[in-house]
Protein backbone atom coordinates (compact mmCIF):
# COMPACT_ATOMS: atom_id res chain seq x y z
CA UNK A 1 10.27 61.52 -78.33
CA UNK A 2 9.15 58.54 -76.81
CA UNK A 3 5.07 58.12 -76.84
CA UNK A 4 3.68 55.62 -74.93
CA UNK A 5 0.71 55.41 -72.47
CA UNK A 6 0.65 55.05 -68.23
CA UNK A 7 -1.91 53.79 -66.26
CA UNK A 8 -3.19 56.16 -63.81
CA UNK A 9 -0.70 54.85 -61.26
CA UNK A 10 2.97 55.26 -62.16
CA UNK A 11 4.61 51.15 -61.40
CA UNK A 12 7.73 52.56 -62.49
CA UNK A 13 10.03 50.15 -60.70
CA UNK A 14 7.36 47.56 -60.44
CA UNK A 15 6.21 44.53 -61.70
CA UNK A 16 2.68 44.90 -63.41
CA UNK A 17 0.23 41.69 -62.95
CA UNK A 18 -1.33 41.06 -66.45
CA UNK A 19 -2.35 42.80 -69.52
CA UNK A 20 -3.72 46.03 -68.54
CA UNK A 21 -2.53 49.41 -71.02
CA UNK A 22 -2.19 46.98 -74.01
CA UNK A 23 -5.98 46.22 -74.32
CA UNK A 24 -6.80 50.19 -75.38
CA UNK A 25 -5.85 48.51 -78.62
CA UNK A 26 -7.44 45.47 -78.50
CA UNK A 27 -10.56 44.91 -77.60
CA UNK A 28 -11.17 48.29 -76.73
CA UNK A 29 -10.01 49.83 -80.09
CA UNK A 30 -8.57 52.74 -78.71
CA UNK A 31 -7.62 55.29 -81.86
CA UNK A 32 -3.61 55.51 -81.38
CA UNK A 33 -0.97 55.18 -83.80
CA UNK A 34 1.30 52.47 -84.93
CA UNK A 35 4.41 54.06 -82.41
CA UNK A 36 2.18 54.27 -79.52
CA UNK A 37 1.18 51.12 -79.99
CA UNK A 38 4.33 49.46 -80.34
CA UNK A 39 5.68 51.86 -77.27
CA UNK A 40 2.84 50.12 -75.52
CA UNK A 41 4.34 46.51 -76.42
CA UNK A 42 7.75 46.79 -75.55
CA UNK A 43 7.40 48.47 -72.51
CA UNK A 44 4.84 46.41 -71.04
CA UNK A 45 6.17 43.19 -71.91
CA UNK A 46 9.42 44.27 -70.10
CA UNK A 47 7.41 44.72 -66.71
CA UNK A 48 4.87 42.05 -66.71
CA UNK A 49 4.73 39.05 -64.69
CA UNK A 50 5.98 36.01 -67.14
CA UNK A 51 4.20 33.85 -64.65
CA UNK A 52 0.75 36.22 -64.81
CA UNK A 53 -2.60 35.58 -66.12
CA UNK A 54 -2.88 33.11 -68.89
CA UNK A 55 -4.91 35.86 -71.32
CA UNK A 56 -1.54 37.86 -71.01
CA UNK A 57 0.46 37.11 -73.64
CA UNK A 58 -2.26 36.31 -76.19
CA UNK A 59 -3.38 39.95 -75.76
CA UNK A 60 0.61 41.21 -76.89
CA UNK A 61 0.80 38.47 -79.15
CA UNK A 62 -2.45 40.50 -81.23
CA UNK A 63 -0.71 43.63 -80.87
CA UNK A 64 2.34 42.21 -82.47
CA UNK A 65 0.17 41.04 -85.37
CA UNK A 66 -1.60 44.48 -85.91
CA UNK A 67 2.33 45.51 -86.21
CA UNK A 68 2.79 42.99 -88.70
CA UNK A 69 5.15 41.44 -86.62
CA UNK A 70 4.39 37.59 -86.61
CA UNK A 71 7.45 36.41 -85.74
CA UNK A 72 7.42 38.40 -82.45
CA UNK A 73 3.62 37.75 -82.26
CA UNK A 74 4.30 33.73 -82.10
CA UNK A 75 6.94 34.13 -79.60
CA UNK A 76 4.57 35.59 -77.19
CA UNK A 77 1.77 33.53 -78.00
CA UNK A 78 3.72 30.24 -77.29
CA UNK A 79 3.91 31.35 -73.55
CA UNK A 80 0.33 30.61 -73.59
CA UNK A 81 0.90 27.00 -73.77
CA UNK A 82 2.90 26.88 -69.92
CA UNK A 83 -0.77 27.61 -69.10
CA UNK A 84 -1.59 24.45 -70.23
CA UNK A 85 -2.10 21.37 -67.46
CA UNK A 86 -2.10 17.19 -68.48
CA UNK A 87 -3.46 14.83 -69.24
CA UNK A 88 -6.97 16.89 -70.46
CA UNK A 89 -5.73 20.01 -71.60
CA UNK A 90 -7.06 22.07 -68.85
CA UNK A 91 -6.06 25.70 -68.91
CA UNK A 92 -5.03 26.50 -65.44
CA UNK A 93 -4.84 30.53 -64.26
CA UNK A 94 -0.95 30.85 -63.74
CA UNK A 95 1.85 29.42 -65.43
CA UNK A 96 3.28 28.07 -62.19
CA UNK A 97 -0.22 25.46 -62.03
CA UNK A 98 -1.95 27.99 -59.32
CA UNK A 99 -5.11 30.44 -59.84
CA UNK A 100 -8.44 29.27 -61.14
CA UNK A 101 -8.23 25.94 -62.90
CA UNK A 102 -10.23 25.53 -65.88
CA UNK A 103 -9.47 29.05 -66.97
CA UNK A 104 -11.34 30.43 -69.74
CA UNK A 105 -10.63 33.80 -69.53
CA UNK A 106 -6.85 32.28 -71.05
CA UNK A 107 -8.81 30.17 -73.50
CA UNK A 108 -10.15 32.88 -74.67
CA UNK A 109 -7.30 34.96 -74.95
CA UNK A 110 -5.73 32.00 -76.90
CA UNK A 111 -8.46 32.13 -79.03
CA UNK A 112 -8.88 35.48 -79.76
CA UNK A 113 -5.65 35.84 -81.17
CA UNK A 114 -6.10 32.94 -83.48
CA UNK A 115 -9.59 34.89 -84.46
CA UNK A 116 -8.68 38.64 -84.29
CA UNK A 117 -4.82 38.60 -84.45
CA UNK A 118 -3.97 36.66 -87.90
CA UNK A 119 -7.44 37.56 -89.22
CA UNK A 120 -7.49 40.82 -88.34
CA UNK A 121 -11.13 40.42 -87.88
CA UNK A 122 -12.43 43.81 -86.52
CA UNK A 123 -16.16 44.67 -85.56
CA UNK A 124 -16.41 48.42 -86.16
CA UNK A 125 -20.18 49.89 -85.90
CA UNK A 126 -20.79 50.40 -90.17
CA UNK A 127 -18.00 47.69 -91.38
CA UNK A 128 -16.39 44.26 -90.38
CA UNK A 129 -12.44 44.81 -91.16
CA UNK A 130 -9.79 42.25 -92.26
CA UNK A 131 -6.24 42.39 -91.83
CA UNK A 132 -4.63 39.33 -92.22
CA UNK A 133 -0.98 38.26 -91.27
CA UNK A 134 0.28 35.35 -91.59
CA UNK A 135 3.80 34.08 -90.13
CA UNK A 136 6.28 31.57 -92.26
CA UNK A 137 5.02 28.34 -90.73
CA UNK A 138 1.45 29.11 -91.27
CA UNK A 139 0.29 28.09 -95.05
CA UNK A 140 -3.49 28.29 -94.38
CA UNK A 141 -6.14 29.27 -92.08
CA UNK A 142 -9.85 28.85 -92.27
CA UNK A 143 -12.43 30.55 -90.47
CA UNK A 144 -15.95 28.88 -90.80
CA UNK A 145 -19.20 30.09 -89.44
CA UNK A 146 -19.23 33.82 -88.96
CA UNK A 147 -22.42 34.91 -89.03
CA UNK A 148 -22.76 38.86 -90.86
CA UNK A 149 -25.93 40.59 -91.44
CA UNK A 150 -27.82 37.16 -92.44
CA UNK A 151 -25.48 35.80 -94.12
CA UNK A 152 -23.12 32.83 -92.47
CA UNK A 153 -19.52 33.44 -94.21
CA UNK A 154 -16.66 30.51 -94.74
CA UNK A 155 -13.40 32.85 -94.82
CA UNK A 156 -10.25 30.81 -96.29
CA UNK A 157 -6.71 32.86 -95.76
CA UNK A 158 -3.65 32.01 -97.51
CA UNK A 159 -0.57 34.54 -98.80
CA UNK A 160 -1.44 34.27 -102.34
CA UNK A 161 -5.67 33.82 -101.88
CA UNK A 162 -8.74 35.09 -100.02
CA UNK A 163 -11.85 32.79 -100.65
CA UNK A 164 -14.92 34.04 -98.76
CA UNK A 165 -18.01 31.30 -99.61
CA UNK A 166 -21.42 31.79 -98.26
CA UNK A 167 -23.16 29.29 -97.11
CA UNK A 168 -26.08 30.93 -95.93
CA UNK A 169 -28.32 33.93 -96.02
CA UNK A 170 -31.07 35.32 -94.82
CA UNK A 171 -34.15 36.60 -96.81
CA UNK A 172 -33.18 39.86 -96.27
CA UNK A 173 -29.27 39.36 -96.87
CA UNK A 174 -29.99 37.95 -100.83
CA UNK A 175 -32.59 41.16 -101.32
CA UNK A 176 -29.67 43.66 -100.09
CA UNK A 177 -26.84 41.67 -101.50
CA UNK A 178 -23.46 41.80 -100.11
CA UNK A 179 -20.43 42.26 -102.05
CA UNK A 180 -16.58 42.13 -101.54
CA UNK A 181 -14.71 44.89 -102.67
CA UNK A 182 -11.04 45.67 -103.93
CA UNK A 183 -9.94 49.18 -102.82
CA UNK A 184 -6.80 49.29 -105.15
CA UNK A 185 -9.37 48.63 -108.07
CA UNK A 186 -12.90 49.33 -106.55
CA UNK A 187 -13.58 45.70 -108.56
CA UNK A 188 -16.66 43.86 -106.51
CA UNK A 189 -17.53 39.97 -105.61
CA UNK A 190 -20.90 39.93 -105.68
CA UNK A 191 -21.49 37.38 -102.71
CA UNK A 192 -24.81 34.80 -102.39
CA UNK A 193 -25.59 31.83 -101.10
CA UNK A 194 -23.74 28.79 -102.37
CA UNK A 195 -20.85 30.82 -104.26
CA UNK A 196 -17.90 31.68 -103.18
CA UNK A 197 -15.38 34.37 -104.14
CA UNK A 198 -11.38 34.24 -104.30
CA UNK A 199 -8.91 36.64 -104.71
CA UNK A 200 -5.37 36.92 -105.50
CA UNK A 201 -3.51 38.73 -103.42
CA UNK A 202 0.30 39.98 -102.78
CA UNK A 203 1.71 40.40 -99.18
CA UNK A 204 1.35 43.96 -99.20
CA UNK A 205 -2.43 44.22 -99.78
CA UNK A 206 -4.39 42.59 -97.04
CA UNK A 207 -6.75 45.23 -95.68
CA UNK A 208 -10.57 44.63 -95.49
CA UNK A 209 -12.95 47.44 -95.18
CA UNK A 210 -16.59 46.76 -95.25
CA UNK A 211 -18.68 49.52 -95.73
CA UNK A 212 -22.97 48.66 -94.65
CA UNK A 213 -23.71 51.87 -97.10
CA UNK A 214 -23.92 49.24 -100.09
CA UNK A 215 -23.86 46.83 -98.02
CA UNK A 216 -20.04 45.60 -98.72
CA UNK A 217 -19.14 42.77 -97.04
CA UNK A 218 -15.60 43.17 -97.36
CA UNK A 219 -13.02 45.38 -99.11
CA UNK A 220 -9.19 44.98 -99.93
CA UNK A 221 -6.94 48.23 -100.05
């Protein structure tokens, strides 16, 4: 059986604008599983305008990465760059030059799935989650600045490392104390200001799950 989700109108036989279905799962979050979601993909990607919307393809390309499908991911995401107008960078609407120029809605597609697609950053109401993915030509990505309850967080991803430093917190964020944790283990990183935390990881274990009970900050499984 073959699960995937319409929009209200059938376009069966037509030629859909932009990224429209695909955002249930991101940003909206919508609770589906992995077949659905990858139904999603390949059948929307098939009917979509290749000369739509610049926040088009960087909305697939995070879906691919939730798949843990990088390859496929950076394919998509590279159509992002046709978008792109000289001699200042300027991100224009459509990949043909026309549309709104100066288009942030694409630059912030572009950045989103540098953000939330090989980070796997996700803002859930008790937890911030991780998932990161990282494709062949990518040895190392750094996320600086993100600012959790008090605290301001320096995230370092590689494939054999995860190095979260804090280099900042709150009054209230050093009396509750946050704390990585490893789910295969349950072993915790206590985290405060000025230290930072690193752990080894394999491939296969990448999931963060931060639970505000303790608070955690972050946890591996």
């Amino acid at each position: 059986i073959h699960v995937c989700i319409f929009p209200l109108c059938s376009f069966l036989g037509e030629q859909v604008k932009q990224a429209d279905v695909i955002l249930l799962g991101f940003p909206l979050l919508y609770p589906m599983d992995s077949e659905v979601r990858r139904n999603d993909l390949e059948m929307y990607e098939s009917v979509t305008d290749p000369t739509g919307p610049a926040m088009t393809w960087s909305m697939f390309a995070i879906g691919w990465l939730e798949l843990k499908e990088p390859e496929r991911a950076q394919q998509l995401l590279r159509k992002c760059f046709s978008n792109i107008t000289e001699p200042f960078k300027i991100w224009v609407e459509n990949s043909d030059g026309s549309g709104a120029v100066n288009f942030l809605t694409g630059m912030g597609g572009f950045l989103q799935a540098v953000l939330f697609g090989y980070t796997g950053f996700r803002v859930a109401k008790r937890r911030l989650n991780f998932d990161p993915v990282y494709p062949d030509d990518i040895k190392k990505l750094k996320i600086t600045g993100v600012c959790y309850l008090g605290s301001k967080l320096t995230f370092t991803f590689t494939k054999e490392n995860v190095t979260i430093e804090v280099t900042r917190s709150s009054s209230e964020a050093q009396c509750s104390g946050l704390e990585a944790v490893l789910a295969a283990t349950q072993q915790r990183f206590p985290l405060r200001e000025g230290t930072t935390s690193s752990v080894s990881v394999t491939l296969t274990l990448h999931d963060f799950y931060p639970d505000l009970d303790s608070p955690i900050l972050s946890e591996f499984r």
